[in-house]
N, C-alpha and C. Protein backbone atom coordinates (compact mmCIF):
# COMPACT_ATOMS: atom_id res chain seq x y z
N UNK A 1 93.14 98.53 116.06
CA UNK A 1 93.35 98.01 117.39
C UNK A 1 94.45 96.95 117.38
N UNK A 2 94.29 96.09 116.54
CA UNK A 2 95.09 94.97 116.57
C UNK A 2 96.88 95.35 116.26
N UNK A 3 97.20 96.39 115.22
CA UNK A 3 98.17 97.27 114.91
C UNK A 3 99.01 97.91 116.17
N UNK A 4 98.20 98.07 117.40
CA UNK A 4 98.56 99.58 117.94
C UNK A 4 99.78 98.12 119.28
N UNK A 5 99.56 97.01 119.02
CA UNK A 5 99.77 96.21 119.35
C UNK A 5 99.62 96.28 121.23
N UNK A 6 98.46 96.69 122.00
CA UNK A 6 98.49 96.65 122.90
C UNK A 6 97.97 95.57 123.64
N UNK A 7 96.49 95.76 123.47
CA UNK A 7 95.53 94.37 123.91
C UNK A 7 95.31 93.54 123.01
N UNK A 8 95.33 92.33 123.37
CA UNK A 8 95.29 90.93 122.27
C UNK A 8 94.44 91.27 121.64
N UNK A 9 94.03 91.36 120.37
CA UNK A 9 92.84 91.62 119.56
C UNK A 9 92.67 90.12 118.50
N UNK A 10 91.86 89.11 118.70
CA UNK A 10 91.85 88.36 117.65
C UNK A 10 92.75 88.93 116.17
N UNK A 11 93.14 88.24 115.06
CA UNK A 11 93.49 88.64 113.79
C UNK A 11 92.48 87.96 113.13
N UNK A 12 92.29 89.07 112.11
CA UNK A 12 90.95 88.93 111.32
C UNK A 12 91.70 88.19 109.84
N UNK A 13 91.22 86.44 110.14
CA UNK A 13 91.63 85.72 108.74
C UNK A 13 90.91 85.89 107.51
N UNK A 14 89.86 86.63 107.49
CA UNK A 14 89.61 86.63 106.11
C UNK A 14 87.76 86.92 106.43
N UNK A 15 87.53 87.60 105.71
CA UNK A 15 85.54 88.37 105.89
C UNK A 15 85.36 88.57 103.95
N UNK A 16 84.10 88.73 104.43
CA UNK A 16 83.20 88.96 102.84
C UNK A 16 82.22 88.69 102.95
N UNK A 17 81.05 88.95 101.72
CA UNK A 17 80.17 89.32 101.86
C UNK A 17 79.39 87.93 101.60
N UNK A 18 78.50 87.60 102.20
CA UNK A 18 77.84 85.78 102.00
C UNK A 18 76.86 85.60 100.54
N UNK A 19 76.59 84.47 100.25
CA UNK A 19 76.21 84.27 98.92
C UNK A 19 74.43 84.79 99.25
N UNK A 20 74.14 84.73 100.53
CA UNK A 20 72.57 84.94 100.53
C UNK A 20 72.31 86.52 101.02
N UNK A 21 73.33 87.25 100.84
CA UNK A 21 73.00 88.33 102.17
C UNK A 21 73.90 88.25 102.93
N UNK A 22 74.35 89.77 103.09
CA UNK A 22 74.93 89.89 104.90
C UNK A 22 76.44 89.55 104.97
N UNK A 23 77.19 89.29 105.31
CA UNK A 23 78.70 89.36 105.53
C UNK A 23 79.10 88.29 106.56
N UNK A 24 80.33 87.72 106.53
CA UNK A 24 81.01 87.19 107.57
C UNK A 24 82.37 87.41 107.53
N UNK A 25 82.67 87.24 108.74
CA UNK A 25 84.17 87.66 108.89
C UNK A 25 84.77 86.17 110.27
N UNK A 26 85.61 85.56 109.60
CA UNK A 26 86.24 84.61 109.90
C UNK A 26 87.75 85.02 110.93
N UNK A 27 88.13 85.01 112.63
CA UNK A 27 88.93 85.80 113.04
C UNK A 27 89.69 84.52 113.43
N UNK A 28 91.05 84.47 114.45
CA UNK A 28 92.45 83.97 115.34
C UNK A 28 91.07 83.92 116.04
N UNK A 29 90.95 82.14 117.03
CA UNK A 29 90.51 81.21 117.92
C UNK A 29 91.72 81.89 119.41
N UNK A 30 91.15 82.69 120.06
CA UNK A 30 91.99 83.32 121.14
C UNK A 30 91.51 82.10 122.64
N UNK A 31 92.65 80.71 123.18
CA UNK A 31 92.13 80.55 124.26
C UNK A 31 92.30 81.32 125.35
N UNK A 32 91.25 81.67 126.29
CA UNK A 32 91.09 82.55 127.39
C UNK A 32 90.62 81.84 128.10
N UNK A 33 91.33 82.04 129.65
CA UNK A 33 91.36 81.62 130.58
C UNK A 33 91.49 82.13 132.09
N UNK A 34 91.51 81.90 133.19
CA UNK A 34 91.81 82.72 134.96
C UNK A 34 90.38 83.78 134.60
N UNK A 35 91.70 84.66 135.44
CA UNK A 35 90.75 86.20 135.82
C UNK A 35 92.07 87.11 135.03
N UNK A 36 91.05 87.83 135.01
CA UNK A 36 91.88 89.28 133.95
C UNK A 36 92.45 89.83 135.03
N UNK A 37 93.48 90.77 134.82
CA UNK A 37 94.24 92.13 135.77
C UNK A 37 93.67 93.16 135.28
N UNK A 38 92.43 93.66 135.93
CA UNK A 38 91.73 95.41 135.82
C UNK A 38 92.88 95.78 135.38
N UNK A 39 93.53 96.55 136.40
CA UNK A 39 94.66 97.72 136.52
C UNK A 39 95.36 97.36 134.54
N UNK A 40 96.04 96.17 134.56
CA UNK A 40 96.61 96.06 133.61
C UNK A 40 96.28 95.89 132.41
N UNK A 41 94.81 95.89 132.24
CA UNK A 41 93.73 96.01 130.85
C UNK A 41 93.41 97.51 130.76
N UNK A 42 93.39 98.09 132.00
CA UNK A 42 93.51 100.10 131.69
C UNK A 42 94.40 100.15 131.09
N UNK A 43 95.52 99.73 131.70
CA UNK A 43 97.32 100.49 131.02
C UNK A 43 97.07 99.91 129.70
N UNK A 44 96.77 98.90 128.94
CA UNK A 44 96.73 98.31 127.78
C UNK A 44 96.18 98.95 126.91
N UNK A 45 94.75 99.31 127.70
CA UNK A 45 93.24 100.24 126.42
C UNK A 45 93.77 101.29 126.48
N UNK A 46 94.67 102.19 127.59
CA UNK A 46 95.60 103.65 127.43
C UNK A 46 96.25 103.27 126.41
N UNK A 47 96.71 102.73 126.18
CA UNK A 47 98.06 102.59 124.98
C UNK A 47 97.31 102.17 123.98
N UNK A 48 96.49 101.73 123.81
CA UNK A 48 95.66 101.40 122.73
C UNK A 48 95.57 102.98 121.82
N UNK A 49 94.48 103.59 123.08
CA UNK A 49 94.13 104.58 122.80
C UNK A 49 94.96 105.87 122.38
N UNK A 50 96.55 105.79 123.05
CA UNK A 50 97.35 106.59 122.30
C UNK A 50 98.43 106.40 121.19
N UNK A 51 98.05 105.33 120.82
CA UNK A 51 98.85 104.79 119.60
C UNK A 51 98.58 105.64 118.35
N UNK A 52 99.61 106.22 117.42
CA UNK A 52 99.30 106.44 115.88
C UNK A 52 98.30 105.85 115.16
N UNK A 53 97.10 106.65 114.81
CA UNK A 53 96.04 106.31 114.18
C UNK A 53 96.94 105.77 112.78
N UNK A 54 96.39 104.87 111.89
CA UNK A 54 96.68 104.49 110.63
C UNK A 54 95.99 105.18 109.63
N UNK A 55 94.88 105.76 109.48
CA UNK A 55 94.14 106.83 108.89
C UNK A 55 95.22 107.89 108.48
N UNK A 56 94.98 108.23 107.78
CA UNK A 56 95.56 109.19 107.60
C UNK A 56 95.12 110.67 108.13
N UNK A 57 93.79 110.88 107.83
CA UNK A 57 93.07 111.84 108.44
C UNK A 57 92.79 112.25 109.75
N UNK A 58 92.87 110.49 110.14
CA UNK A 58 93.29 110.31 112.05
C UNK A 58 94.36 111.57 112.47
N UNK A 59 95.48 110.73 111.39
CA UNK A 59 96.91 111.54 112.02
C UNK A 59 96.81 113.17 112.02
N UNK A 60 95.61 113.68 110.91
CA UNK A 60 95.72 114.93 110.89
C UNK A 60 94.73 115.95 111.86
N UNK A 61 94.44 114.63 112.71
CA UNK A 61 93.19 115.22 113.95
C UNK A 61 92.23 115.13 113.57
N UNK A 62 91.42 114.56 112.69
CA UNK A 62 90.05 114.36 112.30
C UNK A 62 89.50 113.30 112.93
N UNK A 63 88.13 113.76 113.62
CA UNK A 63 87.61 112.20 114.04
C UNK A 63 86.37 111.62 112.62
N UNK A 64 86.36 110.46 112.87
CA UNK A 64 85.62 109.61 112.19
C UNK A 64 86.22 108.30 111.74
N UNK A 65 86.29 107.41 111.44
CA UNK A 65 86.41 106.35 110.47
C UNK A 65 86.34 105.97 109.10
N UNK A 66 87.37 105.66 108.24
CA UNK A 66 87.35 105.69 107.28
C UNK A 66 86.72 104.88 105.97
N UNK A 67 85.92 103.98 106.99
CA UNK A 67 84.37 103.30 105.58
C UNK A 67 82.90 102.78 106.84
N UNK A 68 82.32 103.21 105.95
CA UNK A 68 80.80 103.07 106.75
C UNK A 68 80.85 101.57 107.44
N UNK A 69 80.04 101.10 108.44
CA UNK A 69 79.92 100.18 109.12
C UNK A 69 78.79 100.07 109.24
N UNK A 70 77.99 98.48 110.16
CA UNK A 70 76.82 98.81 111.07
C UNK A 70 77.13 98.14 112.14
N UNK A 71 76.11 98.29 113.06
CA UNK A 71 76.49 97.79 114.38
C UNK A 71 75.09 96.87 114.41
N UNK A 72 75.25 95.59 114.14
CA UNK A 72 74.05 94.62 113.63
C UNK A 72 73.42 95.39 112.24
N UNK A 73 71.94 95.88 112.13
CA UNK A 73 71.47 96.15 111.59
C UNK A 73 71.53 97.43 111.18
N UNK A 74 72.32 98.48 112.18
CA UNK A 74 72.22 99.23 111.61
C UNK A 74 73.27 100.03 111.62
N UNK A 75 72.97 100.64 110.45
CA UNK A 75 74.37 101.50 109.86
C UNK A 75 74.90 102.87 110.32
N UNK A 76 76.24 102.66 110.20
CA UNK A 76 77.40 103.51 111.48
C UNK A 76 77.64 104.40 110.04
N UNK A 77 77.39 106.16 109.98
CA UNK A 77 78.31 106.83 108.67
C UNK A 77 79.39 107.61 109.79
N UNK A 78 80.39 107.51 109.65
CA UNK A 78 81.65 108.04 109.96
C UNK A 78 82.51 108.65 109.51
N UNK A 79 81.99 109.61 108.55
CA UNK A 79 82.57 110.20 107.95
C UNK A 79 83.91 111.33 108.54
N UNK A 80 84.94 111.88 108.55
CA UNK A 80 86.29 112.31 109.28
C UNK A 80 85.49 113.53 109.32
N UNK A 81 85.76 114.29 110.17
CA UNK A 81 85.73 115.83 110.14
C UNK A 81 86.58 116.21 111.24
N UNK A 82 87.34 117.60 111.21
CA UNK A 82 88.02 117.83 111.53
C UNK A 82 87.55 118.49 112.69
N UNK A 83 88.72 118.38 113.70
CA UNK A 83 88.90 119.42 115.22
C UNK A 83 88.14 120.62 115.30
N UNK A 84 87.33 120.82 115.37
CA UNK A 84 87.17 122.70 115.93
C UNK A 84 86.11 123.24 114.79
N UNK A 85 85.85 122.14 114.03
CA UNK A 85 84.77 122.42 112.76
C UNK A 85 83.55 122.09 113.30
N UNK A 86 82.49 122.51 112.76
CA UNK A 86 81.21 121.97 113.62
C UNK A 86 81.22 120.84 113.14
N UNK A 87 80.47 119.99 114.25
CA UNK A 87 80.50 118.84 114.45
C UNK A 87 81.37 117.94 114.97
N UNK A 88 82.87 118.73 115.25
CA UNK A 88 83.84 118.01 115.77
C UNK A 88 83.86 116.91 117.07
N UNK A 89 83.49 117.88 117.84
CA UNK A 89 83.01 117.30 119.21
C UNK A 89 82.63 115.75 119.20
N UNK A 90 82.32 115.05 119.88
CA UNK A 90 82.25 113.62 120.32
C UNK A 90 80.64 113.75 120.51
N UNK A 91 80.09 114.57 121.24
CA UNK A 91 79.03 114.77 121.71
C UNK A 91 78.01 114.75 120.19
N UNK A 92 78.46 116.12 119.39
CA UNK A 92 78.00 116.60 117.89
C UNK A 92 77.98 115.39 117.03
N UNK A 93 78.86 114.48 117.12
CA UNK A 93 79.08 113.67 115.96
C UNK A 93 78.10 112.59 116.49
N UNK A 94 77.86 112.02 117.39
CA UNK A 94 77.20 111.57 118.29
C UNK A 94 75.36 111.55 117.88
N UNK A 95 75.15 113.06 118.00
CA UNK A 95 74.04 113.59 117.76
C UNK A 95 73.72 113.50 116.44
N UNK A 96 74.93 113.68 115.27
CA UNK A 96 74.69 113.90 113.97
C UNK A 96 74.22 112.50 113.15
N UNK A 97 74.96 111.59 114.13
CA UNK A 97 75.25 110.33 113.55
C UNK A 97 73.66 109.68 113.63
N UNK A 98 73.05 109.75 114.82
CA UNK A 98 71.51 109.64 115.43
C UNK A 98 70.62 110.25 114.33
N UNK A 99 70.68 111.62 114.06
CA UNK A 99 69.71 112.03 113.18
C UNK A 99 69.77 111.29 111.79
N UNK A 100 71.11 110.94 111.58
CA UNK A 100 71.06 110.08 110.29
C UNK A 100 70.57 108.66 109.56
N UNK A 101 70.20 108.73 111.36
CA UNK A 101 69.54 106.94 110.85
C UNK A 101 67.52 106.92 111.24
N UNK A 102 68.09 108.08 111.86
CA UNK A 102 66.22 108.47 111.82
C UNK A 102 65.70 108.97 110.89
């Protein structure tokens, strides 16, 4: 996100894993202020969204992400698979991703 250089994205100064457990990630102090422009935060997340993936696998049409995550507690597998393969779909990966944490 921060790469595709559209919408301000904090810069991530430095993350790792904590001495007791668990991770932190230390980001750029962004001051924010007014009211946002709708219209002009669409045109921004469009361009976001059509920017050159950095993945490599991105570039070759595969969806997924290229290292596991969680979202709080629990864990995101994102593994790439390609266009038109089962599971491609948004919907499939979606579904696949669900059965994996059940």
């Amino acid at each position: 996100m921060h790469a595709s250089k559209s919408v301000r994205i904090p810069e991530v100064l430095h993350y790792g894993d904590g001495d007791s457990g668990g991770s932190f990630i230390v980001m750029e102090f962004l001051r924010l202020s007014g009211r946002a422009d709708a219209k002009l935060f669409g045109r921004k997340m469009a361009m976001m969204h059509l920017a050159t993936p950095l993945a490599e696998e991105a570039q070759q049409g595969k969806f997924g992400f290229d290292v596991p995550n969680t979202i709080g507690g629990t864990a995101q597998a994102h593994d790439f698979s390609a266009r038109g393969s089962a599971g491609s779909d948004l919907a499939t990966l979606f579904l696949l991703a669900m059965l994996a944490i059940s």
